[in-house]
N, C-alpha and C. Protein backbone atom coordinates (compact mmCIF):
# COMPACT_ATOMS: atom_id res chain seq x y z
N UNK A 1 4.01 -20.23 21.07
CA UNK A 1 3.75 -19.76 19.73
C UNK A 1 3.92 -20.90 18.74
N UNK A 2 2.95 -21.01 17.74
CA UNK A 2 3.45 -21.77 16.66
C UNK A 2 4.30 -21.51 15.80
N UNK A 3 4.45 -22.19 14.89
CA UNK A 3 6.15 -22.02 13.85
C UNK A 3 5.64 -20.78 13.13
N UNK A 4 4.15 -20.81 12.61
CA UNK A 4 4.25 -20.05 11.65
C UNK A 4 4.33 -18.29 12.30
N UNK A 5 3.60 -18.62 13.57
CA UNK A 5 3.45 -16.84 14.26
C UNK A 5 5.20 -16.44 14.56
N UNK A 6 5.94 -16.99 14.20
CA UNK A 6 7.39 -16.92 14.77
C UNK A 6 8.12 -16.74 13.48
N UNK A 7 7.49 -16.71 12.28
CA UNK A 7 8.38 -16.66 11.25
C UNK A 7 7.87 -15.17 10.84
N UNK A 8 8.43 -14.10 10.38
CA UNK A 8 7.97 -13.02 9.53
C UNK A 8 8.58 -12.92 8.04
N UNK A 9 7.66 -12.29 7.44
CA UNK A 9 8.40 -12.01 6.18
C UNK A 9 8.06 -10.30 6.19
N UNK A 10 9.07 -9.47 5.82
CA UNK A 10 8.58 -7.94 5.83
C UNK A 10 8.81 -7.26 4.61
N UNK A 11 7.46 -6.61 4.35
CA UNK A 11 7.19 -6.46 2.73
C UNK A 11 6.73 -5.10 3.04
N UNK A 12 7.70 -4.05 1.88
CA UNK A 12 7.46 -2.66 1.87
C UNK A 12 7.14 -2.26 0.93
N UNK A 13 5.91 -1.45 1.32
CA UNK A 13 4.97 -0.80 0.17
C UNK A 13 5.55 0.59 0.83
N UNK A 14 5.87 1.47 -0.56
CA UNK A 14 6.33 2.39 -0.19
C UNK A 14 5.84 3.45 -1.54
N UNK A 15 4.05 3.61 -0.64
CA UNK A 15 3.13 3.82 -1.82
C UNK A 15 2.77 4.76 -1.08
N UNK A 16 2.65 6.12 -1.94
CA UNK A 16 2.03 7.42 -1.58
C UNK A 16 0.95 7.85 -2.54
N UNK A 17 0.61 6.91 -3.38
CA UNK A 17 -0.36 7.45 -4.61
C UNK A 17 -1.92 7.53 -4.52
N UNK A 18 -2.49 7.19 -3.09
CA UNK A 18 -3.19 7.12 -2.55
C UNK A 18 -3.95 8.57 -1.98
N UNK A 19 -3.16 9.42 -1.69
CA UNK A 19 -3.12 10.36 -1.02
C UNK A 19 -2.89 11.71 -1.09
N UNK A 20 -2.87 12.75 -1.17
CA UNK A 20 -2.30 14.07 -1.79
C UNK A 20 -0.98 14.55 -1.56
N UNK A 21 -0.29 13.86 -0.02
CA UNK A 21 0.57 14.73 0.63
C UNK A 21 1.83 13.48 0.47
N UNK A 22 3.22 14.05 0.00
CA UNK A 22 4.17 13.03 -0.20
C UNK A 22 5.08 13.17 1.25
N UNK A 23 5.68 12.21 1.14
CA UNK A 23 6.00 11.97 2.36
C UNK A 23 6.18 10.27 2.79
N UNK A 24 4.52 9.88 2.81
CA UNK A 24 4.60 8.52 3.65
C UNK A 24 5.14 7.39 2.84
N UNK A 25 5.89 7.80 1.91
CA UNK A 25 6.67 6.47 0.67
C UNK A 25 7.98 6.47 1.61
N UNK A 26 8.28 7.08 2.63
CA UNK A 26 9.72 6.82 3.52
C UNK A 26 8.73 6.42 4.53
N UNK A 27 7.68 5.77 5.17
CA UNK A 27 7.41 4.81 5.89
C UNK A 27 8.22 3.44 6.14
N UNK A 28 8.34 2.68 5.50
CA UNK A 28 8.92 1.99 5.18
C UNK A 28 10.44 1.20 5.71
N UNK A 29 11.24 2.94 4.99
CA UNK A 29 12.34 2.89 5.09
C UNK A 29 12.71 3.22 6.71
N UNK A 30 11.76 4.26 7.40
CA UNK A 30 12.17 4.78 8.45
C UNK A 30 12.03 3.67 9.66
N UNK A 31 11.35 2.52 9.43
CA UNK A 31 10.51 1.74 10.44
C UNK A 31 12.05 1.00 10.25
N UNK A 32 12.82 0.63 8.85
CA UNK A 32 13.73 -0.60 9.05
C UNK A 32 14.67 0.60 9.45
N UNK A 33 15.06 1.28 9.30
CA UNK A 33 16.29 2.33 9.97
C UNK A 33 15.79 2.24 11.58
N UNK A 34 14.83 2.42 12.02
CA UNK A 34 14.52 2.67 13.20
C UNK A 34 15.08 1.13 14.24
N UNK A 35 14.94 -0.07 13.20
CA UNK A 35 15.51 -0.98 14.04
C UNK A 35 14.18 -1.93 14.27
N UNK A 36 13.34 -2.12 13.11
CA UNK A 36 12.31 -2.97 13.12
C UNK A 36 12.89 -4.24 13.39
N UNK A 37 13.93 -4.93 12.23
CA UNK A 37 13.97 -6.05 12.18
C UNK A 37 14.47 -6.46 13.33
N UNK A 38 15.84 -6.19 14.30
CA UNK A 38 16.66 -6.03 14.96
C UNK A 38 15.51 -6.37 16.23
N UNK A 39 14.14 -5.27 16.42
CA UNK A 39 13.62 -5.89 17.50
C UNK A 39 12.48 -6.88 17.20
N UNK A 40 12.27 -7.35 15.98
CA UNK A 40 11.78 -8.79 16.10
C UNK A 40 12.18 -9.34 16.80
N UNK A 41 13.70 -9.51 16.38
CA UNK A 41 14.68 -10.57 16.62
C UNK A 41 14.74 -10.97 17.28
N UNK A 42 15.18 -9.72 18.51
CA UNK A 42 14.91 -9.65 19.99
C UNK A 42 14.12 -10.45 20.53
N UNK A 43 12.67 -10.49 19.67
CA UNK A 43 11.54 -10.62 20.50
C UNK A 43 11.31 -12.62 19.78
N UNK A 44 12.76 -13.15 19.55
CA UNK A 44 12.40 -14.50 19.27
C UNK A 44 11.80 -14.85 17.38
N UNK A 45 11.85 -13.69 16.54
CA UNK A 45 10.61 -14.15 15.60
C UNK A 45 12.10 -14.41 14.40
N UNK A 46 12.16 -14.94 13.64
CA UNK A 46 13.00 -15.70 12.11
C UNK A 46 12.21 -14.33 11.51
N UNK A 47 13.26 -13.49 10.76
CA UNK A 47 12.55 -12.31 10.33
C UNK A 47 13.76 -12.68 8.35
N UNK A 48 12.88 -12.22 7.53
CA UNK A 48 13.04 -12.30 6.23
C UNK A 48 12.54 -10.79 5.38
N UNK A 49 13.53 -10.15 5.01
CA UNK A 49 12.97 -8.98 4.74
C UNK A 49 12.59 -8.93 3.27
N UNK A 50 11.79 -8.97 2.46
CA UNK A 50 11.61 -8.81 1.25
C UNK A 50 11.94 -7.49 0.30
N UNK A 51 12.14 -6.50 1.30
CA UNK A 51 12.37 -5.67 0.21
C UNK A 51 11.40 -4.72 0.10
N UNK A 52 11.27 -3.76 -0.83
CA UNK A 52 10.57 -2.80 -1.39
C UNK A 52 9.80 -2.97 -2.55
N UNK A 53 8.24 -3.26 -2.65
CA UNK A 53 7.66 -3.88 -3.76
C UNK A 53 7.85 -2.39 -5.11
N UNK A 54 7.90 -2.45 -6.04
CA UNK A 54 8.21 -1.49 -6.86
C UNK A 54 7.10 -0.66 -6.97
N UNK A 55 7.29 1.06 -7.05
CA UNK A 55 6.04 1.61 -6.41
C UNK A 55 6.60 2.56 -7.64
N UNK A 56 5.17 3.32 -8.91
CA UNK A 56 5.54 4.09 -9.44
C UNK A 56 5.93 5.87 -8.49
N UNK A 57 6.11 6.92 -9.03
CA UNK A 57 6.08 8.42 -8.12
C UNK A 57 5.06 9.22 -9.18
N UNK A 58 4.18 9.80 -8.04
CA UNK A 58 3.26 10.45 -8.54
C UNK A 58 4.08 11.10 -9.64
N UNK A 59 4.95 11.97 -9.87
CA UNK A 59 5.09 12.79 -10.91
C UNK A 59 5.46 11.91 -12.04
N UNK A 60 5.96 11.10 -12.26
CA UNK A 60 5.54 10.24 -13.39
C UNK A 60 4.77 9.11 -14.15
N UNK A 61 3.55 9.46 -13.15
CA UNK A 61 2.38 8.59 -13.27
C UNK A 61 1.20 9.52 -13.84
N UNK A 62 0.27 8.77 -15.01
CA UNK A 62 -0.82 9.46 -15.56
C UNK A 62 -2.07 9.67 -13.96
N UNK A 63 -2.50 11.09 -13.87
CA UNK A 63 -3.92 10.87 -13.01
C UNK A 63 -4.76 10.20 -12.68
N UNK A 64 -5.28 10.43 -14.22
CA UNK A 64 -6.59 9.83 -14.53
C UNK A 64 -7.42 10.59 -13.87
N UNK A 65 -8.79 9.53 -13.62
CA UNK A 65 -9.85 10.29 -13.14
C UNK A 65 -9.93 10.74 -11.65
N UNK A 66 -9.83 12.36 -12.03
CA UNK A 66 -9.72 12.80 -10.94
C UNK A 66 -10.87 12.33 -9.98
N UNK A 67 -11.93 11.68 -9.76
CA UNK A 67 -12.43 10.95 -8.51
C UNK A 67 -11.74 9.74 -7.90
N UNK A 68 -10.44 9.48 -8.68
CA UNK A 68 -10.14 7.99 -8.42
C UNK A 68 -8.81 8.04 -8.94
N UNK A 69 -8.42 8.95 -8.53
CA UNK A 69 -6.62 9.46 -8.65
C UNK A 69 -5.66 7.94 -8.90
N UNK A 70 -5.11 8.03 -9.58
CA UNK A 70 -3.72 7.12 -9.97
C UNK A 70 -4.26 5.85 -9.75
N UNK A 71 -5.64 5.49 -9.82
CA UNK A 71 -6.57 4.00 -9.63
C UNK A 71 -5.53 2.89 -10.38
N UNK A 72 -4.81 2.82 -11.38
CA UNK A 72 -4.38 1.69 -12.15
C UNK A 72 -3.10 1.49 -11.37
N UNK A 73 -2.31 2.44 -11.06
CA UNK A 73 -1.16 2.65 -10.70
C UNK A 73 -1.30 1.92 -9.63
N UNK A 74 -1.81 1.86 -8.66
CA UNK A 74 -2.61 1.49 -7.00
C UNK A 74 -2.83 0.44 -7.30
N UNK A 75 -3.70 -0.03 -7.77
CA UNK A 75 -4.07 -1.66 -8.25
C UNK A 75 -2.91 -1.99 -8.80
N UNK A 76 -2.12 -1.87 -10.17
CA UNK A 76 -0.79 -2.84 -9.83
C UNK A 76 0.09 -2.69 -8.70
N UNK A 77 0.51 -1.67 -8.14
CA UNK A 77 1.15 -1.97 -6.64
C UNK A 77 0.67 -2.89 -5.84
N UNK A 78 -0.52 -2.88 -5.51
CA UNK A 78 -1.35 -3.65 -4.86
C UNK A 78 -1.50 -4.91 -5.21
N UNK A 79 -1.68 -5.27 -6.40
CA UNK A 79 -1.59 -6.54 -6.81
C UNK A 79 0.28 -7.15 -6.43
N UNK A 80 0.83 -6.06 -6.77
CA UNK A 80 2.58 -6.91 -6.63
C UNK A 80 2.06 -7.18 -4.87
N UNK A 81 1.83 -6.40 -4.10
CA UNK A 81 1.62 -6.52 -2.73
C UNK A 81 0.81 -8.06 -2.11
N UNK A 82 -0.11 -7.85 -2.81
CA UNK A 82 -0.91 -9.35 -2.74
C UNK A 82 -0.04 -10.34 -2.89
N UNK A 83 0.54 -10.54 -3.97
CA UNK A 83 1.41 -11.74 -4.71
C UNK A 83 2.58 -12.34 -3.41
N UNK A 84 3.17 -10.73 -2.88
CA UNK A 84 3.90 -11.58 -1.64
C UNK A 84 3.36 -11.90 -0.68
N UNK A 85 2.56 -11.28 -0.11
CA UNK A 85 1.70 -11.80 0.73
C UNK A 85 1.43 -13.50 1.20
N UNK A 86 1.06 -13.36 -0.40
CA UNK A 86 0.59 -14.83 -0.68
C UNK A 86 1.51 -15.81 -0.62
N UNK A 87 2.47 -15.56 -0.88
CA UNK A 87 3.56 -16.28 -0.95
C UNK A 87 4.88 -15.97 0.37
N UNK A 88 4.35 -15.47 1.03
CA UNK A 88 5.00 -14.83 2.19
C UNK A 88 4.27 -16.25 3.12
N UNK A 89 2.52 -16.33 2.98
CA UNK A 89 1.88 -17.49 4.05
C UNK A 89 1.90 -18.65 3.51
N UNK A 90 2.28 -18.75 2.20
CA UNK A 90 2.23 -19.98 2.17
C UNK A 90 3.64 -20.80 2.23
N UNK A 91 4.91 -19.86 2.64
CA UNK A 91 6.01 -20.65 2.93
C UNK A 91 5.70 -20.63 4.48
N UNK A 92 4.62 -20.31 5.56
CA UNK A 92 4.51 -20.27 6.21
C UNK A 92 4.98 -19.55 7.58
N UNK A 93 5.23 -18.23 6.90
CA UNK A 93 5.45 -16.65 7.44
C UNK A 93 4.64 -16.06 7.37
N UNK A 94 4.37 -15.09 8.68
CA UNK A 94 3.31 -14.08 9.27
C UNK A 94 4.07 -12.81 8.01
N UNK A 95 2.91 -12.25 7.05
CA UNK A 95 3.44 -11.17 6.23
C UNK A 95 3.50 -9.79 6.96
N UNK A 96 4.52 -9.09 7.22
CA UNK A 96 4.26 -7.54 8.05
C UNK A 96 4.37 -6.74 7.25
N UNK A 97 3.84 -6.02 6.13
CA UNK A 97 3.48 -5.02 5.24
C UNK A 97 3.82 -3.66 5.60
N UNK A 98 4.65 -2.88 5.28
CA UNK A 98 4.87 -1.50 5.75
C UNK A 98 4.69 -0.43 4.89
N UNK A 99 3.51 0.18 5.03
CA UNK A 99 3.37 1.35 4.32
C UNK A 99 4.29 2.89 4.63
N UNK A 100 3.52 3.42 3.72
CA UNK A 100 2.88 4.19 2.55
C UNK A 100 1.24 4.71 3.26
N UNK A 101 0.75 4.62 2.17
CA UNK A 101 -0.46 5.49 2.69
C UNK A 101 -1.75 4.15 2.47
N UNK A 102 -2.63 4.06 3.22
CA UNK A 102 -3.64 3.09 3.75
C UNK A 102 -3.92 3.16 2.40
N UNK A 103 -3.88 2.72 0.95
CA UNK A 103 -4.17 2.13 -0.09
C UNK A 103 -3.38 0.90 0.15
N UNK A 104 -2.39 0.68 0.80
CA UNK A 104 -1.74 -0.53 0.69
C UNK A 104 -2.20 -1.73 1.47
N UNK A 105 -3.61 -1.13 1.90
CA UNK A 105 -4.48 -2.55 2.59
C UNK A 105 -4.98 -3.30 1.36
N UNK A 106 -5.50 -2.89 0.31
CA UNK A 106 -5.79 -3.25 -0.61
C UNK A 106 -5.15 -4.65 -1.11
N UNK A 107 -3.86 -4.48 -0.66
CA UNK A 107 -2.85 -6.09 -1.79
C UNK A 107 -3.02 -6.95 -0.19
């Protein structure tokens, strides 16, 4: 393996605004309770956990247009999501992203 496939950085999107049904914003949390990092470790990889990118909750977020539910809200999550990303590869760590609901491919 090279240095960089051996380094992780783990970045939690713990975004349900995507979706109708709440719930998958404890994605996230359940994967590091479950003992994510612990079996990197195991498995040889330098693991760096970043944290929880800041995610508004549907009930205190405006709609909007109902074809395109909580669209602004999603795009700044997504954008904070991008930002580590980016900065997750360029210290030269594999980024592992943990959702929420498949809007969080987006960042």
């Amino acid at each position: 393996m090279t240095d960089k496939t051996r380094r992780v950085a783990i970045i939690g999107a713990a975004l349900d605004l995507g979706q109708g049904r709440r719930g998958v914003d404890m994605g996230p949390s359940a994967m590091r309770a479950a003992g994510l990092e612990e079996r990197l470790r195991s498995l040889g990889y330098e693991v760096r956990d970043l944290g929880n990118v800041e995610s508004p909750e549907p009930e205190a977020t405006a709609l909007g247009d109902e074809s395109a539910r909580f669209l602004p809200a999603i795009k700044a999550t997504c954008a904070r999501v991008a930002t580590l990303v980016a900065e997750a590869s360029t210290a030269g760590e594999t980024p592992l992203v943990l959702g929420g609901d498949h809007s969080v491919a987006l960042g």
